[in-house]
N, C-alpha and C. Protein backbone atom coordinates (compact mmCIF):
# COMPACT_ATOMS: atom_id res chain seq x y z
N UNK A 1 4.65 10.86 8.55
CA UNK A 1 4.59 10.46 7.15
C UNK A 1 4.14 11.67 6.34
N UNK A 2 5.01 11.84 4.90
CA UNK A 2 4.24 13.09 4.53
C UNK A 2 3.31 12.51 3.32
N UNK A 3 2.41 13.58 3.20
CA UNK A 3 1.21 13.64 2.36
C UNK A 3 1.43 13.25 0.71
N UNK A 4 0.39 12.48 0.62
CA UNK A 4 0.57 11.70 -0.83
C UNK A 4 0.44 13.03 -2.03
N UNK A 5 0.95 12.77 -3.22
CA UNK A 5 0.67 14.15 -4.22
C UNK A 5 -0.07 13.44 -5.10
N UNK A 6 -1.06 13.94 -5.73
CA UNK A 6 -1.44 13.49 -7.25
C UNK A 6 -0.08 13.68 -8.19
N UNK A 7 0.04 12.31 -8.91
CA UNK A 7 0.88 12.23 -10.09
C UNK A 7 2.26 11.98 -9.89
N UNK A 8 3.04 11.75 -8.31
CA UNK A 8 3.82 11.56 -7.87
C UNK A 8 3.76 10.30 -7.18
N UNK A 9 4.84 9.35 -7.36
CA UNK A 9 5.18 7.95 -6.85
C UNK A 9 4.81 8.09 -5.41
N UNK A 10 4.06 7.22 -5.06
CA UNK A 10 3.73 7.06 -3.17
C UNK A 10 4.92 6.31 -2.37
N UNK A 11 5.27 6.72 -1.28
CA UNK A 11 6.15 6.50 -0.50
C UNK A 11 5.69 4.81 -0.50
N UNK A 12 7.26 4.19 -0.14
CA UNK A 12 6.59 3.14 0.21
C UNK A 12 7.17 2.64 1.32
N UNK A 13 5.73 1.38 2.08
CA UNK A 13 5.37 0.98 3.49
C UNK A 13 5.53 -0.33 3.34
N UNK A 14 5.17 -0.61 4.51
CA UNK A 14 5.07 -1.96 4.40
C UNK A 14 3.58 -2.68 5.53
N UNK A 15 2.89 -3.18 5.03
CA UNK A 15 1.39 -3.36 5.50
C UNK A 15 1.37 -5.38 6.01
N UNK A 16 0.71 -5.45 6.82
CA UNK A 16 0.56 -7.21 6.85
C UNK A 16 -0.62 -7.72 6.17
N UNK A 17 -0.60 -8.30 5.50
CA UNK A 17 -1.52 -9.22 4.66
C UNK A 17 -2.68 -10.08 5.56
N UNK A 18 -3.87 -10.25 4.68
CA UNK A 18 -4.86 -11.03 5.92
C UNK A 18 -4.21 -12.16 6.25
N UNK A 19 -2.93 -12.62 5.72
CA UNK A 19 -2.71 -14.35 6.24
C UNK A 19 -1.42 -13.88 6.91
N UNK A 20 -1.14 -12.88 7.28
CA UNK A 20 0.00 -12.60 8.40
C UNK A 20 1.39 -12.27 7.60
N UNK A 21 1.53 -12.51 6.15
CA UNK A 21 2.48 -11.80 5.54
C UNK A 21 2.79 -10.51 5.40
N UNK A 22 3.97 -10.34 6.00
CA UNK A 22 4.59 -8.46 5.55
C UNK A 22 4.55 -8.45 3.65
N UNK A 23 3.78 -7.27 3.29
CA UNK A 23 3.77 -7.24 2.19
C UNK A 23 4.36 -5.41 2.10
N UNK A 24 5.45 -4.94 1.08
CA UNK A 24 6.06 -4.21 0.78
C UNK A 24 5.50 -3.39 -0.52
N UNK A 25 5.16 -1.86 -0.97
CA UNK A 25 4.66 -1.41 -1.88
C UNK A 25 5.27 -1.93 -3.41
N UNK A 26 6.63 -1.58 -2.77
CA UNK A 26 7.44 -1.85 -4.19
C UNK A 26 7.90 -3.29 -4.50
N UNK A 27 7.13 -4.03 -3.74
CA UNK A 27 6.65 -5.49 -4.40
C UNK A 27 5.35 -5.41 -5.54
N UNK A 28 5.17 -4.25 -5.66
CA UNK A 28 4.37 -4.09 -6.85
C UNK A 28 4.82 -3.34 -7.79
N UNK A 29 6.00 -3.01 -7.57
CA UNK A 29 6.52 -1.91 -8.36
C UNK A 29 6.07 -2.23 -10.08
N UNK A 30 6.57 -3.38 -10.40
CA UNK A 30 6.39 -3.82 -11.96
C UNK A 30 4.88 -4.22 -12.68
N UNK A 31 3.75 -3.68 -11.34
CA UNK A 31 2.28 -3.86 -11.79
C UNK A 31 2.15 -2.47 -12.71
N UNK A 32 0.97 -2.43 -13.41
CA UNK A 32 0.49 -0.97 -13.86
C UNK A 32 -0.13 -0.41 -12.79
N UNK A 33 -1.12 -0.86 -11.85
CA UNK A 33 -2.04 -0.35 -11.18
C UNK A 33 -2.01 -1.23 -9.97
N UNK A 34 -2.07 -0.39 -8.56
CA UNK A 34 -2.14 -0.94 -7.17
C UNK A 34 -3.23 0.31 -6.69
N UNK A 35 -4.39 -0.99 -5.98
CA UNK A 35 -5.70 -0.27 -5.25
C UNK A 35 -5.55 -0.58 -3.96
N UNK A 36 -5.57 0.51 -3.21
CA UNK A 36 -5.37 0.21 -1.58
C UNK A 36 -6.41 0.44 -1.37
N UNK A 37 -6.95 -0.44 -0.16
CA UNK A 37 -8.46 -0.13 0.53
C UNK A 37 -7.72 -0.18 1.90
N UNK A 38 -8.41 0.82 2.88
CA UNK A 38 -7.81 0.70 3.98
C UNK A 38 -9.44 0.71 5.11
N UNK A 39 -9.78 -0.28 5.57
CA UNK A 39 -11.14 -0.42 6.30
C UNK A 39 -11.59 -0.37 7.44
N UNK A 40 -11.88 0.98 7.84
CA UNK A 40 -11.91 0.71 9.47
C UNK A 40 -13.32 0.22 10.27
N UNK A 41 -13.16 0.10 11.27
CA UNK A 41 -14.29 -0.35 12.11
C UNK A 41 -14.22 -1.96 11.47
N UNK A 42 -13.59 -2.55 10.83
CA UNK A 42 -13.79 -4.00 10.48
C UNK A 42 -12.63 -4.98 11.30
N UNK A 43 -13.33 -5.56 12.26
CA UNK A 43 -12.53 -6.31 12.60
C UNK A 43 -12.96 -8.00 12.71
């Protein structure tokens, strides 16, 4: 995967949701603002 840029559109993935849904970046495409938290050691 390559490296995110400041000020440039982020690639987009696709992540599973806590209730087991595939959720897609550019299912947010039409928000203003998307906050990713990514948490490790939490299981």
């Amino acid at each position: 995967m390559s490296r995110a840029e400041l000020n440039k559109p982020a690639p987009n993935f696709t992540l599973t949701d806590f209730n087991g849904n595939e959720i897609n970046l550019t299912d947010f495409q039409t928000k203003k603002n998307v906050l990713l938290v990514f948490n490790r050691g939490f299981f």
